[in-house]
Protein backbone atom coordinates (compact mmCIF):
# COMPACT_ATOMS: atom_id res chain seq x y z
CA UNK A 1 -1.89 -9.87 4.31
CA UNK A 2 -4.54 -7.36 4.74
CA UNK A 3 -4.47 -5.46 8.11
CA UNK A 4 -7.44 -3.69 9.90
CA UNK A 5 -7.10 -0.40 9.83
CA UNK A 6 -7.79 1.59 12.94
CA UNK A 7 -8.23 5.51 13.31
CA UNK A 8 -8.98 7.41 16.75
CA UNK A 9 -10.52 10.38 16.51
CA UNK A 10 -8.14 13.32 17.89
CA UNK A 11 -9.49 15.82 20.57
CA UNK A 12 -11.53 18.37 18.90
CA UNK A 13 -10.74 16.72 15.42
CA UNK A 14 -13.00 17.95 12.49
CA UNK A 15 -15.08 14.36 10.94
CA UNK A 16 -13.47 14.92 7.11
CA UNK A 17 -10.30 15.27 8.45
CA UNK A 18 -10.29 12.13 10.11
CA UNK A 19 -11.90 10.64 6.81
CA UNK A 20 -8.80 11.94 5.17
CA UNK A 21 -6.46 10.19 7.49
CA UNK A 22 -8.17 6.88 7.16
CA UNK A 23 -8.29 6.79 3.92
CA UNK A 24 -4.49 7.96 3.41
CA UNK A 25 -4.03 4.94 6.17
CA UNK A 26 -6.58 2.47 3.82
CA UNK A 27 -4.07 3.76 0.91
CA UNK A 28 -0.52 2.96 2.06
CA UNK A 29 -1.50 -0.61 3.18
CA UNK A 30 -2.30 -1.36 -0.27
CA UNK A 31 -5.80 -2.89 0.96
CA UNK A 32 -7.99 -1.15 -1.88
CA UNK A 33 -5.28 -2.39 -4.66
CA UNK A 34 -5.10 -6.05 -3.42
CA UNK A 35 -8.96 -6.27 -3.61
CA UNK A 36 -9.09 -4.81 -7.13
CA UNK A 37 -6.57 -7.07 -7.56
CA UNK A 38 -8.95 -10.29 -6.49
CA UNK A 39 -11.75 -9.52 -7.87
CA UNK A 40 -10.64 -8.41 -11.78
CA UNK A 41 -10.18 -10.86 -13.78
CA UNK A 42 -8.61 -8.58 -16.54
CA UNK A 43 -5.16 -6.69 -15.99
CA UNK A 44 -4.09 -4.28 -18.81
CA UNK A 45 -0.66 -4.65 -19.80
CA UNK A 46 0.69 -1.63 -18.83
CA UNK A 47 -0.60 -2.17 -15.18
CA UNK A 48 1.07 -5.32 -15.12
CA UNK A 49 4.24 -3.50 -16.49
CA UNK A 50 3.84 -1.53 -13.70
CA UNK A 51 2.91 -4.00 -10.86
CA UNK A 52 5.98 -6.06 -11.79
CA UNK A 53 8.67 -2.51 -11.46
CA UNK A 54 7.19 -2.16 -8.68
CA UNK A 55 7.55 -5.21 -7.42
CA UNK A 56 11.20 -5.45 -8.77
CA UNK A 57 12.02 -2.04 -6.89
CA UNK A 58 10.99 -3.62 -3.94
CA UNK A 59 12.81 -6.33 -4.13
CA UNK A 60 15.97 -4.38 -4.94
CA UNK A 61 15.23 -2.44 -2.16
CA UNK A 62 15.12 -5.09 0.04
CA UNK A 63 18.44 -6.87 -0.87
CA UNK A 64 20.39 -3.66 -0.96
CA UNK A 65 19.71 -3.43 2.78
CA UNK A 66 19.98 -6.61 3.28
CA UNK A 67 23.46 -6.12 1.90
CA UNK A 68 24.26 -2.88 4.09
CA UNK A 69 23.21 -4.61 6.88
CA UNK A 70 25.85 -7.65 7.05
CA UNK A 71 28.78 -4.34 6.41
């Protein structure tokens, strides 16, 4: 599920910057939040509250353009 995450340094590129950019990458891949996930063994209820919104968004998300797409 996890992907590798690859950054190339631009021309001229300043070090932090690209720091910035891989961790922004690291971030929307969800690869720091599925280890946490792994490794605690304790979830507090409001993050599982959370989690399962999100989750639900998603999924309405995904059947609304499912639906749009057979139109």
């Amino acid at each position: 599920m996890s992907d590798n995450v690859v950054v190339t340094s631009r021309p001229g590129e300043h070090p932090e910057k690209l720091i910035r950019r891989f961790i922004k990458k690291v971030k929307r891949a969800g690869i720091l939040e599925e280890y946490r996930e792994k490794t605690s063994s304790y979830i507090k209820p409001s993050v599982k509250r959370k989690i399962k919104q999100k989750k639900a968004r998603r999924e309405k998300q995904r059947l609304e353009r499912k639906l749009n797409k057979r139109k």
